[in-house]
Protein backbone atom coordinates (compact mmCIF):
# COMPACT_ATOMS: atom_id res chain seq x y z
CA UNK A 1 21.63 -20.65 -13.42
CA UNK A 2 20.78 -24.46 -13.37
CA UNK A 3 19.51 -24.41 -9.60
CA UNK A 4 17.52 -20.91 -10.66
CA UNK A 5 15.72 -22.80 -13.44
CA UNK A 6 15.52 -25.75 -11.15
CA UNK A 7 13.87 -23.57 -8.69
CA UNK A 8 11.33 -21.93 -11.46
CA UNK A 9 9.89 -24.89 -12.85
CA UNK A 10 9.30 -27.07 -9.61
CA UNK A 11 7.31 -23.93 -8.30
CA UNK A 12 5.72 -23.55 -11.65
CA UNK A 13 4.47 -26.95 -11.65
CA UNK A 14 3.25 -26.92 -7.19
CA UNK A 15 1.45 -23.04 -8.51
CA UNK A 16 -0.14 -25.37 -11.85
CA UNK A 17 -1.27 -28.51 -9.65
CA UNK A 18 -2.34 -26.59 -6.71
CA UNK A 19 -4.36 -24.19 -8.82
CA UNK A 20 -5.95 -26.91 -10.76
CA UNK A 21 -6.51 -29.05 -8.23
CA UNK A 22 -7.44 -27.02 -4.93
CA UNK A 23 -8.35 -23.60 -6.08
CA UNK A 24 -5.53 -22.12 -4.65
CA UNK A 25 -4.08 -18.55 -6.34
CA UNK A 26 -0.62 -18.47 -4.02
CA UNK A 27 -0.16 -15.32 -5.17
CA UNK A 28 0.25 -15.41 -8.51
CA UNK A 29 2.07 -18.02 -11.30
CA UNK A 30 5.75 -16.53 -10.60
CA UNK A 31 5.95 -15.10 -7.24
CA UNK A 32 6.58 -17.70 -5.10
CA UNK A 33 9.77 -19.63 -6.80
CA UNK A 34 11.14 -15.87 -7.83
CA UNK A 35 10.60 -15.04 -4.04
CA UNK A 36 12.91 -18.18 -3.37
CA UNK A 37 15.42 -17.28 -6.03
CA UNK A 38 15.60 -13.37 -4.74
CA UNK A 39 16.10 -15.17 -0.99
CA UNK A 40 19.29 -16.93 -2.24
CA UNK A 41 20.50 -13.78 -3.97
CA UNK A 42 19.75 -11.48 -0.92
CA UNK A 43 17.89 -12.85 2.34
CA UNK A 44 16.20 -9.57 3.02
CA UNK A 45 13.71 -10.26 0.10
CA UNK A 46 10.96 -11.71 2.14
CA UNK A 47 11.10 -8.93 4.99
CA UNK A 48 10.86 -6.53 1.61
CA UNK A 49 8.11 -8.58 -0.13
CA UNK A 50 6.20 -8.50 3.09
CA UNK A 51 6.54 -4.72 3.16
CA UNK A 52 5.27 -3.93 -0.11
CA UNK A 53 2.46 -6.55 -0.16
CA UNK A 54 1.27 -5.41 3.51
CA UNK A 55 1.76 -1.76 1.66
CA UNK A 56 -0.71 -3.18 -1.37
CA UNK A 57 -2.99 -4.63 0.70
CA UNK A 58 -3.76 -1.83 3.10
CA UNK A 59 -4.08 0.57 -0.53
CA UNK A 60 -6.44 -2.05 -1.67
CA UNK A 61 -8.59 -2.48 1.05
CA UNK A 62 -9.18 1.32 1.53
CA UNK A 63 -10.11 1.63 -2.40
CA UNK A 64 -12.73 -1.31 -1.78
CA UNK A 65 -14.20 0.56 1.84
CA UNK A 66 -13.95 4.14 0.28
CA UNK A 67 -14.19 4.04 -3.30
CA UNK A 68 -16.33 2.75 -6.38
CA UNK A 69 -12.75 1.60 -8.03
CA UNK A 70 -13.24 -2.02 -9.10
CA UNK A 71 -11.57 -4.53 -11.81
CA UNK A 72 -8.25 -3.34 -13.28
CA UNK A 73 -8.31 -0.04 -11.37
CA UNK A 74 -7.48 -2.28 -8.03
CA UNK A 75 -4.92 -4.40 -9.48
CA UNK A 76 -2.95 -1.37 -10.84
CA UNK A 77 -3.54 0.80 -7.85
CA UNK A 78 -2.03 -2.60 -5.79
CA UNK A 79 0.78 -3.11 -7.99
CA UNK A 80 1.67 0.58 -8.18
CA UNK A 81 1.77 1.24 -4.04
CA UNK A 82 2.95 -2.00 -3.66
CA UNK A 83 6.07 -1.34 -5.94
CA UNK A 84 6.81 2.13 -4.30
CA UNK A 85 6.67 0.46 -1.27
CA UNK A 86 9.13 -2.33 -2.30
CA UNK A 87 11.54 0.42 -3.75
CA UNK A 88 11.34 2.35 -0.71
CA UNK A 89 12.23 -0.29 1.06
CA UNK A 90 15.23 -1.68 0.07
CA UNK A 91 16.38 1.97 0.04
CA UNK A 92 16.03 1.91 3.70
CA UNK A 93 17.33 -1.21 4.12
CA UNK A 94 20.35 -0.36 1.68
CA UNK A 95 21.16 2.40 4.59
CA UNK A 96 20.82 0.55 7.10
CA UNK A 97 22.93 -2.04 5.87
CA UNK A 98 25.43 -0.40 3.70
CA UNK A 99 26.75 -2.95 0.93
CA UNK A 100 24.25 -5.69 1.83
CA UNK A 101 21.68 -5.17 -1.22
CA UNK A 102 23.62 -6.22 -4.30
CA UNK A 103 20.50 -5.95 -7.12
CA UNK A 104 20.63 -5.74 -10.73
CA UNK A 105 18.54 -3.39 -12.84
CA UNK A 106 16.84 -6.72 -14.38
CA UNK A 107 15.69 -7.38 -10.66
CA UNK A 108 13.52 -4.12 -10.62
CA UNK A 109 10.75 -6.57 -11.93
CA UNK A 110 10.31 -8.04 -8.39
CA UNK A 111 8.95 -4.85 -7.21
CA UNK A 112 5.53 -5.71 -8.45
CA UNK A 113 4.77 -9.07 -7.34
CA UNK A 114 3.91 -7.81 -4.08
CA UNK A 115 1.20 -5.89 -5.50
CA UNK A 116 0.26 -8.82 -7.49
CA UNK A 117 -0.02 -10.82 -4.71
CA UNK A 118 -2.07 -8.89 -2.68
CA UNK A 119 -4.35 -8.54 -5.47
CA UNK A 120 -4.68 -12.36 -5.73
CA UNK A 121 -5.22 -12.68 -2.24
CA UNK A 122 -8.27 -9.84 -1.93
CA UNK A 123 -9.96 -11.28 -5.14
CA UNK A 124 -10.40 -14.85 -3.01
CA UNK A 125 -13.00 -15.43 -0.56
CA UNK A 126 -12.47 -14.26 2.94
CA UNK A 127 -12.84 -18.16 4.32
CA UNK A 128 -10.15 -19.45 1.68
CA UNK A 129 -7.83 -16.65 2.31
CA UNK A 130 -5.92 -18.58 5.42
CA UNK A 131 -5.28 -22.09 3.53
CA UNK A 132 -4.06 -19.66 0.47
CA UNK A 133 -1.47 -17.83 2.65
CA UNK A 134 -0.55 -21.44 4.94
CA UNK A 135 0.25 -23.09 1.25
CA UNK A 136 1.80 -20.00 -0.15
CA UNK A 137 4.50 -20.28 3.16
CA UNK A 138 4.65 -23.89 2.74
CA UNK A 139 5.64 -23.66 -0.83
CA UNK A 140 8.05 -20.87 -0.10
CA UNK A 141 10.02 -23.09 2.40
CA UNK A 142 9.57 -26.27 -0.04
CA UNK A 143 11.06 -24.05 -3.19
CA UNK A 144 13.97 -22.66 -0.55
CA UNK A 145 14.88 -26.54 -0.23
CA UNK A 146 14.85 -27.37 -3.53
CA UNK A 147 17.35 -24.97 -4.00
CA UNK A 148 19.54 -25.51 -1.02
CA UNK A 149 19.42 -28.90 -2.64
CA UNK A 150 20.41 -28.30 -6.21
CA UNK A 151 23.28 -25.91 -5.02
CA UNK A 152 24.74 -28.65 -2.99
CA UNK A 153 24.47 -31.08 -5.78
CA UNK A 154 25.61 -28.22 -8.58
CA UNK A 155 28.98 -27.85 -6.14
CA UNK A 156 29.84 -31.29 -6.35
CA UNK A 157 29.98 -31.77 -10.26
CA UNK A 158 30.30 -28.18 -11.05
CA UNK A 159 27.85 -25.93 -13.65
CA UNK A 160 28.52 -24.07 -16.93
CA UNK A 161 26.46 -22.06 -16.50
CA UNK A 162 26.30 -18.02 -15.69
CA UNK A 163 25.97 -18.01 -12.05
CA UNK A 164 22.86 -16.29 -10.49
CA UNK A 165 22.63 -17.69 -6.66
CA UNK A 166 25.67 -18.78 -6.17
CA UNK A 167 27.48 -14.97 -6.07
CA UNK A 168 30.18 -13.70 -3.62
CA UNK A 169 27.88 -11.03 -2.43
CA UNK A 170 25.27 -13.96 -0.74
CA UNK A 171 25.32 -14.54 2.33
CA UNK A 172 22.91 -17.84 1.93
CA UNK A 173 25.52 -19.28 -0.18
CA UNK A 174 27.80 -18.54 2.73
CA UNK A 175 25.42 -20.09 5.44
CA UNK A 176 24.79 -23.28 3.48
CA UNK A 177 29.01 -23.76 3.04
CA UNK A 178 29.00 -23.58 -0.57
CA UNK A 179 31.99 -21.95 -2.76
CA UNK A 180 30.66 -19.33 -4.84
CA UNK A 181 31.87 -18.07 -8.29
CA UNK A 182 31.22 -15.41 -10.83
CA UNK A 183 31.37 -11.59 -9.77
CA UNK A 184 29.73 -8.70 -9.56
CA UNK A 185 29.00 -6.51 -12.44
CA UNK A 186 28.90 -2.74 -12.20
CA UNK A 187 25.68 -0.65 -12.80
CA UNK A 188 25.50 1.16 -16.07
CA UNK A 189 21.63 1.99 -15.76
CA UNK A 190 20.95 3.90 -12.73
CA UNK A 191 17.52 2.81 -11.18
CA UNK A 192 15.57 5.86 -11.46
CA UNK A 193 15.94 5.86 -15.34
CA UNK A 194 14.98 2.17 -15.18
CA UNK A 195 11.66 2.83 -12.44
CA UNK A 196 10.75 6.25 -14.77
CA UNK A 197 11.34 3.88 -17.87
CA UNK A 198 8.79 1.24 -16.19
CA UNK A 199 6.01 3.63 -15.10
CA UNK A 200 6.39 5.13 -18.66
CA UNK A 201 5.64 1.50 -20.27
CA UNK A 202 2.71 0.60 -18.13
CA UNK A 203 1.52 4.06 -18.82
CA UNK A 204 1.26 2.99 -22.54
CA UNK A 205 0.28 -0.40 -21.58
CA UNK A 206 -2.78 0.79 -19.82
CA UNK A 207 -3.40 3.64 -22.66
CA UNK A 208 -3.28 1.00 -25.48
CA UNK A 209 -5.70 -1.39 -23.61
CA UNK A 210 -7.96 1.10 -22.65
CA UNK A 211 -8.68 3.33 -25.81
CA UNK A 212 -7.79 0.08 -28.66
CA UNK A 213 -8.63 -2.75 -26.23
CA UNK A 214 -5.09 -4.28 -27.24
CA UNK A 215 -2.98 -6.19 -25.17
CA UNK A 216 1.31 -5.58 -25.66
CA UNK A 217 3.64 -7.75 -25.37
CA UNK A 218 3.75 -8.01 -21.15
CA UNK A 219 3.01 -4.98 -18.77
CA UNK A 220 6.66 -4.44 -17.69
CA UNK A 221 8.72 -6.35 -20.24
CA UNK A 222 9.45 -4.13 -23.41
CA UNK A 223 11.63 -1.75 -21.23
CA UNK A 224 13.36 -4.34 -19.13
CA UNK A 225 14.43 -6.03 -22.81
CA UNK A 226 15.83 -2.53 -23.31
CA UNK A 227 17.58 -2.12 -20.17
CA UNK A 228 19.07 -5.63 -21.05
CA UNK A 229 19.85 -4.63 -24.40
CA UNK A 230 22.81 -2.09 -23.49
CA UNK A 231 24.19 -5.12 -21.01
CA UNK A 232 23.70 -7.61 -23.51
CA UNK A 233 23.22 -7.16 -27.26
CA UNK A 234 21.49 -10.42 -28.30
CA UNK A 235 18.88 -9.79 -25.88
CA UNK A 236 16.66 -8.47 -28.05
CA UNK A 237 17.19 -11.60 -30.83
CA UNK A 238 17.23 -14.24 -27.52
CA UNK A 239 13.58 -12.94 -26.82
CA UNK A 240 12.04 -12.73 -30.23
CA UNK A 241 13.32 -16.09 -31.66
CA UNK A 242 12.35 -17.94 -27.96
CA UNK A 243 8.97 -16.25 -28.18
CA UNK A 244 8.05 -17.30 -31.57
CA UNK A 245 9.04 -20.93 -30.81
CA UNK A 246 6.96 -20.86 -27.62
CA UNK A 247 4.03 -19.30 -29.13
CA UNK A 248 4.00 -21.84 -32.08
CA UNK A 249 4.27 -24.46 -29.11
CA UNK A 250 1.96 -23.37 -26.86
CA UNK A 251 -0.90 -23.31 -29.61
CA UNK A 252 -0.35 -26.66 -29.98
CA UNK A 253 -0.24 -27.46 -26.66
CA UNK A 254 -3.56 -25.25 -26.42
CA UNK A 255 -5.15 -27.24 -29.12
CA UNK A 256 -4.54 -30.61 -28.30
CA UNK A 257 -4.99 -30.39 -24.74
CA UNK A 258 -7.79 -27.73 -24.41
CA UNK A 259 -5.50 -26.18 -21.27
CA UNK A 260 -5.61 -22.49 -20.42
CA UNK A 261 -5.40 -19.96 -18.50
CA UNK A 262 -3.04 -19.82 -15.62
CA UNK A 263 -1.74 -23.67 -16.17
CA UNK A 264 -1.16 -22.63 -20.06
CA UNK A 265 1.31 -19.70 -18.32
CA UNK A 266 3.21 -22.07 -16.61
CA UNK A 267 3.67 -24.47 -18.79
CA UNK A 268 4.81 -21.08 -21.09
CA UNK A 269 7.33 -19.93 -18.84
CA UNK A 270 8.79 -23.41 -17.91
CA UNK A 271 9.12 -23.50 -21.69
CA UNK A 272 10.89 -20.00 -21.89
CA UNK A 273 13.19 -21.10 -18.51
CA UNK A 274 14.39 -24.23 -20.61
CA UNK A 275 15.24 -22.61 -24.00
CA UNK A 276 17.39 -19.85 -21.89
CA UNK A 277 18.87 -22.57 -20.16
CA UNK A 278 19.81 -24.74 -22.90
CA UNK A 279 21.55 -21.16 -24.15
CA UNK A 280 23.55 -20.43 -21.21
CA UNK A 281 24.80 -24.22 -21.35
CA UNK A 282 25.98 -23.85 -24.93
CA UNK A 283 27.13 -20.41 -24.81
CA UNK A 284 29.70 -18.74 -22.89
CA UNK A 285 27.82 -15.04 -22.12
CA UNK A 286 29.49 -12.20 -21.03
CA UNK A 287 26.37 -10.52 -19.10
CA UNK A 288 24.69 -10.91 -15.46
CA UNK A 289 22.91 -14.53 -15.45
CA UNK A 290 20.19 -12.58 -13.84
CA UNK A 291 19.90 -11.47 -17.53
CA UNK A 292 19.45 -14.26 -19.46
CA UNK A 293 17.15 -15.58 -16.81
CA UNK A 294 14.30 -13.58 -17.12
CA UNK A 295 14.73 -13.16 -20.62
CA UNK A 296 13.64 -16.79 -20.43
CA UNK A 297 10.30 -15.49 -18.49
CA UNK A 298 9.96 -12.60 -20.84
CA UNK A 299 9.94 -15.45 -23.64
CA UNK A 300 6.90 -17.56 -21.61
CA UNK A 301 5.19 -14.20 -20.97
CA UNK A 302 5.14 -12.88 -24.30
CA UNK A 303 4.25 -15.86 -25.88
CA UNK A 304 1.17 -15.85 -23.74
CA UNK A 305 0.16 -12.71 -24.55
CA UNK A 306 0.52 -12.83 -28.22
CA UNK A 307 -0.96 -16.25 -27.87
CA UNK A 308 -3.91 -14.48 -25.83
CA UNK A 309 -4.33 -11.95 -28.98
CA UNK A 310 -6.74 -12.12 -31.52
CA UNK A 311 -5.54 -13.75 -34.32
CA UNK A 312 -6.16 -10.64 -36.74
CA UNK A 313 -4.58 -8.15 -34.17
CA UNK A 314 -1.26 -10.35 -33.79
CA UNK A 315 0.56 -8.26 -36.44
CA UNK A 316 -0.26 -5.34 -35.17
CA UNK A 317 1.04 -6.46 -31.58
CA UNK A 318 4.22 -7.37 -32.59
CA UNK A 319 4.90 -4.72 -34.96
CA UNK A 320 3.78 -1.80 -31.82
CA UNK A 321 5.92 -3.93 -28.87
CA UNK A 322 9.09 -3.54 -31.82
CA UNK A 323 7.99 0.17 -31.94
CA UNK A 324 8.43 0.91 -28.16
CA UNK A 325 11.46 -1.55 -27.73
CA UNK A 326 13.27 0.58 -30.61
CA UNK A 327 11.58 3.73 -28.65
CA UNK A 328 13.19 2.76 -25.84
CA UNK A 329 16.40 1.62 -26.62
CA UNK A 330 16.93 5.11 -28.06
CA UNK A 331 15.84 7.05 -24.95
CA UNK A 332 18.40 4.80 -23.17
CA UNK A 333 21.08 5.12 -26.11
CA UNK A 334 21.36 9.37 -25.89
CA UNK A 335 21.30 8.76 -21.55
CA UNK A 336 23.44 6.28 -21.03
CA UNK A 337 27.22 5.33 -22.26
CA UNK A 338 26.62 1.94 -23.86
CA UNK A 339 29.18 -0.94 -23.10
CA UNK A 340 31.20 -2.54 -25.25
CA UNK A 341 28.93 -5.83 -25.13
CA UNK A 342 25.90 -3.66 -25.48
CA UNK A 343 23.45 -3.07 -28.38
CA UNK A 344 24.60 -0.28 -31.37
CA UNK A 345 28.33 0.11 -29.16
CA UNK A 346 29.66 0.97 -32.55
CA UNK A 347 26.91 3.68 -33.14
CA UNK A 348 24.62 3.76 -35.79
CA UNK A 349 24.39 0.42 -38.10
CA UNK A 350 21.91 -1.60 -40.00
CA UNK A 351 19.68 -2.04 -36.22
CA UNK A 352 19.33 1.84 -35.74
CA UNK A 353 18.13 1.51 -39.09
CA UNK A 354 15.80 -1.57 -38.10
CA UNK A 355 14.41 0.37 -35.30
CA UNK A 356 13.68 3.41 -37.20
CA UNK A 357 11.61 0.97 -39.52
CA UNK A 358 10.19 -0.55 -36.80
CA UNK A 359 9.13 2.76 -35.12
CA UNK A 360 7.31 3.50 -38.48
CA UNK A 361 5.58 0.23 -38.44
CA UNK A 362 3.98 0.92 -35.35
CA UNK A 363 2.86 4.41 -36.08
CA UNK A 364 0.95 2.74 -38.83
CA UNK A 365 -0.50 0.35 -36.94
CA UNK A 366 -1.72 2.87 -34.37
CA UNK A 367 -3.29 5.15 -37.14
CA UNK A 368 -5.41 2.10 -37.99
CA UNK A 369 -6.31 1.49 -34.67
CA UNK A 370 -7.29 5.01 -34.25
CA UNK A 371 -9.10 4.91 -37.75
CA UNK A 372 -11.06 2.10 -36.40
CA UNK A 373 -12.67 3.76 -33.64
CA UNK A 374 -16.11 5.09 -34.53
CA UNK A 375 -16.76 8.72 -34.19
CA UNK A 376 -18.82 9.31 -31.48
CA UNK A 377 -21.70 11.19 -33.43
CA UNK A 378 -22.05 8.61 -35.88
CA UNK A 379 -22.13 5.96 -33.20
CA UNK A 380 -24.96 7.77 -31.35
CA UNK A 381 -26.91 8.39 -34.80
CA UNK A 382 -26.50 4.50 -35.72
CA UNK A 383 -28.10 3.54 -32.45
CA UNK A 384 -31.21 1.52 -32.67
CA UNK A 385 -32.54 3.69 -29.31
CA UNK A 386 -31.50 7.18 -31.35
CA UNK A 387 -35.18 7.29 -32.74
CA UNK A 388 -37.08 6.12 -30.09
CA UNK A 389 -39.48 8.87 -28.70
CA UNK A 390 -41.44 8.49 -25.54
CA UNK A 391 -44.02 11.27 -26.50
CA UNK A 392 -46.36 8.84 -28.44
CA UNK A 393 -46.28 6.35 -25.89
CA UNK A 394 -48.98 5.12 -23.95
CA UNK A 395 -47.30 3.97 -20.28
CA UNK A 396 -50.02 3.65 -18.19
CA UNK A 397 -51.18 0.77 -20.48
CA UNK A 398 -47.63 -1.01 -20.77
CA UNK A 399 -47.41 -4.64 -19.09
CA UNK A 400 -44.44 -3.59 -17.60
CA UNK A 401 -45.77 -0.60 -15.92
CA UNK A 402 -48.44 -2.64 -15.11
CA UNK A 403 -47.08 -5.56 -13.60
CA UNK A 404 -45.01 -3.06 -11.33
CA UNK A 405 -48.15 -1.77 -10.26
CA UNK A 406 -49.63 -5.18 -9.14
CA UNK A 407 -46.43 -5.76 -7.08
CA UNK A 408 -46.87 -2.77 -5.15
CA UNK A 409 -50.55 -3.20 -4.31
């Protein structure tokens, strides 16, 4: 988990310093150091990137010949294709090489960075596209040696932490000579129930921004902290007491330095990397590393996001993310057999009760949000152009029409 992290923030700060200081998108905040991780855990992840951004791309570029779709509509169009694409392709690849793809549910989160990049890469201009994609390889190879490099060093004086590269099931670790540790755990989730669980969420997501212009906690992440939930029981508490420190941070680091936008995010997820680290130093866990990893990303995203909120919504956001995560976590409690290490094992206790509370929380909160939207009559009759009447009006004499006129002659 130490070289993981390793790898995370060094690419976090190259995608910060490049961005602020040449322009450059590489794809997006994350992709490039997860890209390096995946590579450890199973080289085939850059021949499936490729295929789902290549996937993305070509969707995106026949919405832009073909179609008025602009803005949002592109990026979830690109991260949609571009994570069927993905899926479909390690499926492939899982026949073709039977026992090679060793993935965790939590790693069903990769399959939209290809979209994402691809998105990043059509919204620059056509002339800065090559240097974008020459320092997005050169990072990738930089971030791959940084790892190399910490795993090396990590086998010499040993970690305590939950392994996540070094597994039995890579074949890097094999190629580079190291001795690997930890095993593999066995699926509980299968992966359509994850993938349905995911489209589900960013069907809300999308609902909730669209009608209430409200942002959630993070497009993908309330269902993944589900999934982890039944693995893991503290999942849940990991991610809401690491996201309320970061947030509380990250103002402050907003405030006093004036920093933003996609340099804030890194310096948010670096944040949410360390404070899962310093956890999986201290405690002994009996769940994937993979886990605790990107509950550590969850942490930097959702601060972020709430961070991004209005300050008068923030309630609201919290208390409707709670809402789906308990929504969830039931839908996943009647399908699947929970684990002995996994949330509500026991059956019903205080947290069903929690959840329950939390479900009615956000039903509230959505009523207002509802109540808030003016009725579409009354929004019309309010108008300052609902009186206006053209009958009385004298156009031939107006100095617009007039000016017009002059043009033309």
């Amino acid at each position: 988990m130490i070289a993981a992290s390793v790898i995370m923030v060094a690419g976090l700060t190259l995608v910060a310093l490049l961005s602020q200081s040449e322009g450059y998108r590489l794809g997006g905040v994350m992709v490039l150091p997860l890209l390096a991780i995946y590579t450890f855990r199973e080289p085939l992840s850059p021949v499936i990137f490729g295929i789902g951004a290549i996937a993305a791309w070509i969707a995106l570029w026949l919405l832009r010949e073909y179609t008025l779709n602009h803005g949002r509509r592109l990026f979830l169009a690109s991260v949609t294709v571009g994570a069927i694409a993905t899926i479909l392709a390690g499926y492939a690849f899982s026949l073709l090489f039977p026992g090679q793809l060793s993935f965790e549910n939590a790693e069903v989160i990769a399959s939209i960075f290809p979209g994402v990049t691809a998105y990043n890469v059509m919204r620059l201009n056509p002339d800065d596209r090559r240097g974008d994609l020459i320092a997005m390889g050169v990072g990738y190879l930089f971030l791959v040696g940084v790892g190399a490099a910490s795993l090396l060093v990590l086998a010499e004086i040993g970690s305590p932490t939950p392994a996540i590269l070094a597994l039995p099931t890579s074949d890097a670790i094999h190629w580079i000579g190291i001795e690997p540790h930890g095993s593999v755990y066995p699926t509980i989730i299968p992966d359509r129930i994850t993938i349905a669980l995911l489209f589900t969420d960013i069907v809300i997501y999308e609902g909730v921004r669209k009608r209430y212009d409200h942002r959630l906690a993070g497009i993908i992440i309330i269902p993944l902290l589900a999934v982890f939930s039944v693995r893991y029981a503290p999942a849940i508490v990991i991610y809401a007491i690491g996201a309320t420190a970061v947030y509380f941070l990250l103002s402050y680091v907003h405030w006093t330095t004036l920093i933003y936008g996609r340099v804030l995010l890194a310096i948010s997820l670096a944040l949410g990397t360390a404070y899962v680290l310093v956890i999986g130093v201290l405690q002994s866990i009996s769940a994937p590393g993979i886990i605790l990893f990107f509950i550590g990303l969850f942490v930097g995203i959702g601060a972020y996001n709430l961070h991004r909120v209005a300050p008068k919504n923030r309630s609201a956001h919290i208390r409707i993310s709670a809402g789906l995560f308990a929504l969830f976590y039931g839908i996943l409690f009647v399908l699947v057999d929970i684990p002995s290490e996994g949330l509500l094992h026991s059956g019903y206790s205080p947290a069903a009760f929690l959840g329950i509370v939390a479900v009615g929380l956000a039903l509230i909160e959505m009523y207002r949000f509802e109540r808030s939207i003016p009725d579409s009559a009354a929004f019309a009759r309010e108008s300052v152009f609902a009186n206006v009447s053209l009958d009385d009006g004298d156009l031939d004499g107006s100095p617009l029409v007039a000016d017009t006129e002059e043009e033309d002659r």
